[in-house]
C-alpha atoms as a PDB file:
ATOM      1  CA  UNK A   1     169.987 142.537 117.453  1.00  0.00           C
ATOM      2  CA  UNK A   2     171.596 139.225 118.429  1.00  0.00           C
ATOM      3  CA  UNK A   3     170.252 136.919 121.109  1.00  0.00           C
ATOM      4  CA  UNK A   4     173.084 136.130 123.191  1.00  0.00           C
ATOM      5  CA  UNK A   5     172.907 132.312 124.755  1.00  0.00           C
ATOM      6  CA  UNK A   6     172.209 131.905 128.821  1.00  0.00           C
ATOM      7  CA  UNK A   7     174.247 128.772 128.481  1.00  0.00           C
ATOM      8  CA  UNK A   8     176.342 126.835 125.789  1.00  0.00           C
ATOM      9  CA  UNK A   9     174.041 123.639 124.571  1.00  0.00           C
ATOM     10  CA  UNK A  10     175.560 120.306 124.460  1.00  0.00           C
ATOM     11  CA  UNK A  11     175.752 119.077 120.279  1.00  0.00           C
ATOM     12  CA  UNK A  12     173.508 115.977 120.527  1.00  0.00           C
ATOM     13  CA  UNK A  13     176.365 113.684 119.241  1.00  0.00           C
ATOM     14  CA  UNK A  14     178.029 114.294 122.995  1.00  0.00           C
ATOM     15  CA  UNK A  15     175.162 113.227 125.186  1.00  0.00           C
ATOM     16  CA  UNK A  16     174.454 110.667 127.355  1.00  0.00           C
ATOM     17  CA  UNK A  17     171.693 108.620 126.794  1.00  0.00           C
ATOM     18  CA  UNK A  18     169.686 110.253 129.641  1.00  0.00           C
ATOM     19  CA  UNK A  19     170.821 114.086 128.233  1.00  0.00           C
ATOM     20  CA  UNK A  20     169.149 113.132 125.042  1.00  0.00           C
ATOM     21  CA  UNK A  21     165.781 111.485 126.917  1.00  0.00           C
ATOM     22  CA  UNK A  22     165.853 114.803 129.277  1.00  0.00           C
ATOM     23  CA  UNK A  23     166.531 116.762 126.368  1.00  0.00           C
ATOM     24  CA  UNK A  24     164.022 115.841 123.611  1.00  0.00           C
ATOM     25  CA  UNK A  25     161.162 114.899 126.358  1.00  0.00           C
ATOM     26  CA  UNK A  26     158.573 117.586 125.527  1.00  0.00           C
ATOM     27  CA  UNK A  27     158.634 115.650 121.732  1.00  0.00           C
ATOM     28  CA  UNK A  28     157.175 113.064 123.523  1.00  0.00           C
ATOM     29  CA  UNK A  29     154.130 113.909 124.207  1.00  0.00           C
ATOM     30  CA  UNK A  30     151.379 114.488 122.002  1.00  0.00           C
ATOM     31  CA  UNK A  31     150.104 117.842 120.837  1.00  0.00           C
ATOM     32  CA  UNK A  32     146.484 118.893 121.887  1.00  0.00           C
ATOM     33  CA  UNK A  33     144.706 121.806 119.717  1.00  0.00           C
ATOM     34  CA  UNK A  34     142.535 122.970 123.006  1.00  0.00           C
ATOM     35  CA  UNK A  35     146.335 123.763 124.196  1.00  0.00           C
ATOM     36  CA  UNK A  36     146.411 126.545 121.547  1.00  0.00           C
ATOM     37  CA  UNK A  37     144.009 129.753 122.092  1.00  0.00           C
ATOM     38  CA  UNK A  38     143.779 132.212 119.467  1.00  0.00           C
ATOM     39  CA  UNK A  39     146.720 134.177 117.801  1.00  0.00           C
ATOM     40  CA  UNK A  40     148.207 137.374 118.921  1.00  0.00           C
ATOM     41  CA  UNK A  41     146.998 140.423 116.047  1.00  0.00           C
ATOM     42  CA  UNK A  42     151.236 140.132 115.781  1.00  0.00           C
ATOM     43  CA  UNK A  43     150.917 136.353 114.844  1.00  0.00           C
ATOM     44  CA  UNK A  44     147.925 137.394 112.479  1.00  0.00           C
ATOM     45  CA  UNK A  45     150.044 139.388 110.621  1.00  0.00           C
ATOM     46  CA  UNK A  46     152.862 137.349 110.400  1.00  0.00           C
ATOM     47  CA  UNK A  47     151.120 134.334 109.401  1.00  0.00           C
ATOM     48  CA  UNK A  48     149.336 136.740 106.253  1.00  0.00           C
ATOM     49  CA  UNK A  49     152.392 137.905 105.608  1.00  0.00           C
ATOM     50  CA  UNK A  50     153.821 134.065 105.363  1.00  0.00           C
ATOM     51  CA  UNK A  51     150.546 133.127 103.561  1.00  0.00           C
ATOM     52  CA  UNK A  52     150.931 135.404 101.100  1.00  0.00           C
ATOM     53  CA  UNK A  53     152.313 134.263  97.329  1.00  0.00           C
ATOM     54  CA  UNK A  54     154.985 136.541  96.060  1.00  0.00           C
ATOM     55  CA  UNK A  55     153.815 138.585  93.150  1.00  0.00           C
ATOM     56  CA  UNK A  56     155.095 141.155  90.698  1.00  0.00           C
ATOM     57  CA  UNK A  57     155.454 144.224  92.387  1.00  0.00           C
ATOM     58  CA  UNK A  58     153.478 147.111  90.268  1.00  0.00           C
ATOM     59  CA  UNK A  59     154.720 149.857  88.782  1.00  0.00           C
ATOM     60  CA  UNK A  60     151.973 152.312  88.507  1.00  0.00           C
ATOM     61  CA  UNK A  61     148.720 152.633  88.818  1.00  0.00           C
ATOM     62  CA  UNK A  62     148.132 149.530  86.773  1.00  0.00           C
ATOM     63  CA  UNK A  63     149.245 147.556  84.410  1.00  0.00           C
ATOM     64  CA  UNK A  64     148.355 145.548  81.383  1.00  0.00           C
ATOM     65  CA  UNK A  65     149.672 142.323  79.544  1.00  0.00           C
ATOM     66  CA  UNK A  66     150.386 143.015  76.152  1.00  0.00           C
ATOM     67  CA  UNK A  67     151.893 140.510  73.126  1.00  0.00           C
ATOM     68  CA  UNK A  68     154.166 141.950  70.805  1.00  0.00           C
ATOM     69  CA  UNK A  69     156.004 141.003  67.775  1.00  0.00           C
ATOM     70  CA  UNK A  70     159.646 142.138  67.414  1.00  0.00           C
ATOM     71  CA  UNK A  71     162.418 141.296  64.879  1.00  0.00           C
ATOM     72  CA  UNK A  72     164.797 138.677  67.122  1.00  0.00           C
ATOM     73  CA  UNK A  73     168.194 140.340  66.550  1.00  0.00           C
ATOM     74  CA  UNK A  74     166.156 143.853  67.691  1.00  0.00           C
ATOM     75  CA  UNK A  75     164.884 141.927  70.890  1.00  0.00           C
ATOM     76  CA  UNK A  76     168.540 140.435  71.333  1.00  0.00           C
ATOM     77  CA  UNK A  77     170.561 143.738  71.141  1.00  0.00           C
ATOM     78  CA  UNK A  78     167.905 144.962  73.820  1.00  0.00           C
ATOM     79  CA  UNK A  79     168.223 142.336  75.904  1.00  0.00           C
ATOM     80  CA  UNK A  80     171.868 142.609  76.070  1.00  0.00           C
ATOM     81  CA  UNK A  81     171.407 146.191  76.882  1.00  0.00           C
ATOM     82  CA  UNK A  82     169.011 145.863  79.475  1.00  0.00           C
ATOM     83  CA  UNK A  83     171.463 143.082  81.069  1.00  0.00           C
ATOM     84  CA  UNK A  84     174.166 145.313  81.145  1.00  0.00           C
ATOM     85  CA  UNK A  85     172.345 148.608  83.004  1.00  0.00           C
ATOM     86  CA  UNK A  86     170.890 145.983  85.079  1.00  0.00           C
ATOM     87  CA  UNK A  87     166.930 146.131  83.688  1.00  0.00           C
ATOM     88  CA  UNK A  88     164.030 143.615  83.017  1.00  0.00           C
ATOM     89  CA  UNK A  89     163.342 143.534  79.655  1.00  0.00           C
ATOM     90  CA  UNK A  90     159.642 144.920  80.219  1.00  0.00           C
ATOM     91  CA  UNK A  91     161.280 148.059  82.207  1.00  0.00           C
ATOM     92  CA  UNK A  92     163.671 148.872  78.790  1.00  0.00           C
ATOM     93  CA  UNK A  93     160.439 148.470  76.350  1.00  0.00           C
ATOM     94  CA  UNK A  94     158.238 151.119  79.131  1.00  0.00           C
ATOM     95  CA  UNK A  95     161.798 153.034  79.358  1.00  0.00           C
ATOM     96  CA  UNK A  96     161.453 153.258  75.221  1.00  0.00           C
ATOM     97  CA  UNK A  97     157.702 154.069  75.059  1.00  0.00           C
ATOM     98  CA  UNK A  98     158.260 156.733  77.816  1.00  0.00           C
ATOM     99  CA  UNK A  99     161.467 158.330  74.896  1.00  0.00           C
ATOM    100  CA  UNK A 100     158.920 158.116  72.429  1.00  0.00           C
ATOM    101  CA  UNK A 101     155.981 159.864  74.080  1.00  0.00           C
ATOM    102  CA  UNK A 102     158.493 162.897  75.347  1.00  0.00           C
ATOM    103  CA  UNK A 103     159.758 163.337  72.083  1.00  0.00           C
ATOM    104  CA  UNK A 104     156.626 163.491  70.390  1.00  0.00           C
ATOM    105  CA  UNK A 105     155.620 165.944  73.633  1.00  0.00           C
ATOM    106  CA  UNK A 106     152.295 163.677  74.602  1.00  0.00           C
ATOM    107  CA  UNK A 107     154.297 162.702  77.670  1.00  0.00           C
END
């Protein structure tokens, strides 16, 4: 949905002194907190929403940092891999435990 323009503004660059003071007038004056009253449960949300850091999204019901040792041309041949279907490396390594598991029929 587009918001379609009651009339076409005037670039800044084209007005007349007085356009520009008419213009830009309500920068003048100074802003009063007692103006404001209390947000909207719409402008809660946004503003938690906007608050909010951007995290990892989760993949299950949890999830658990592990350290591993592997040989560096092993990690580099899977690393190309997952590159080239398009996968995080800690998606291919899950993708491989999950193989193993259903093979071994514990999955």
């Amino acid at each position: 949905m587009t918001k379609t323009r009651k009339h076409q503004a005037t670039p800044f660059a084209q007005m007349t002194i007085e356009e520009l003071q008419t213009a830009t007038a309500e920068f003048e004056r100074e802003i009063v907190a007692e103006e404001f009253g209390p947000l909207s449960p719409r402008a809660k949300s946004r503003w938690k929403k906007a608050r909010q850091r951007p995290g990892r999204p989760r993949q299950g019901q949890s999830e658990k940092v592990i350290s591993v040792t592997v040989e560096r041309s092993l990690l580099a041949r899977s690393d190309a891999l997952a590159k080239n279907m398009g996968l995080t490396r800690d998606v291919m390594i899950a993708r491989g435990l999950e193989a193993v598991l259903a093979a071994e029929g514990k999955l």
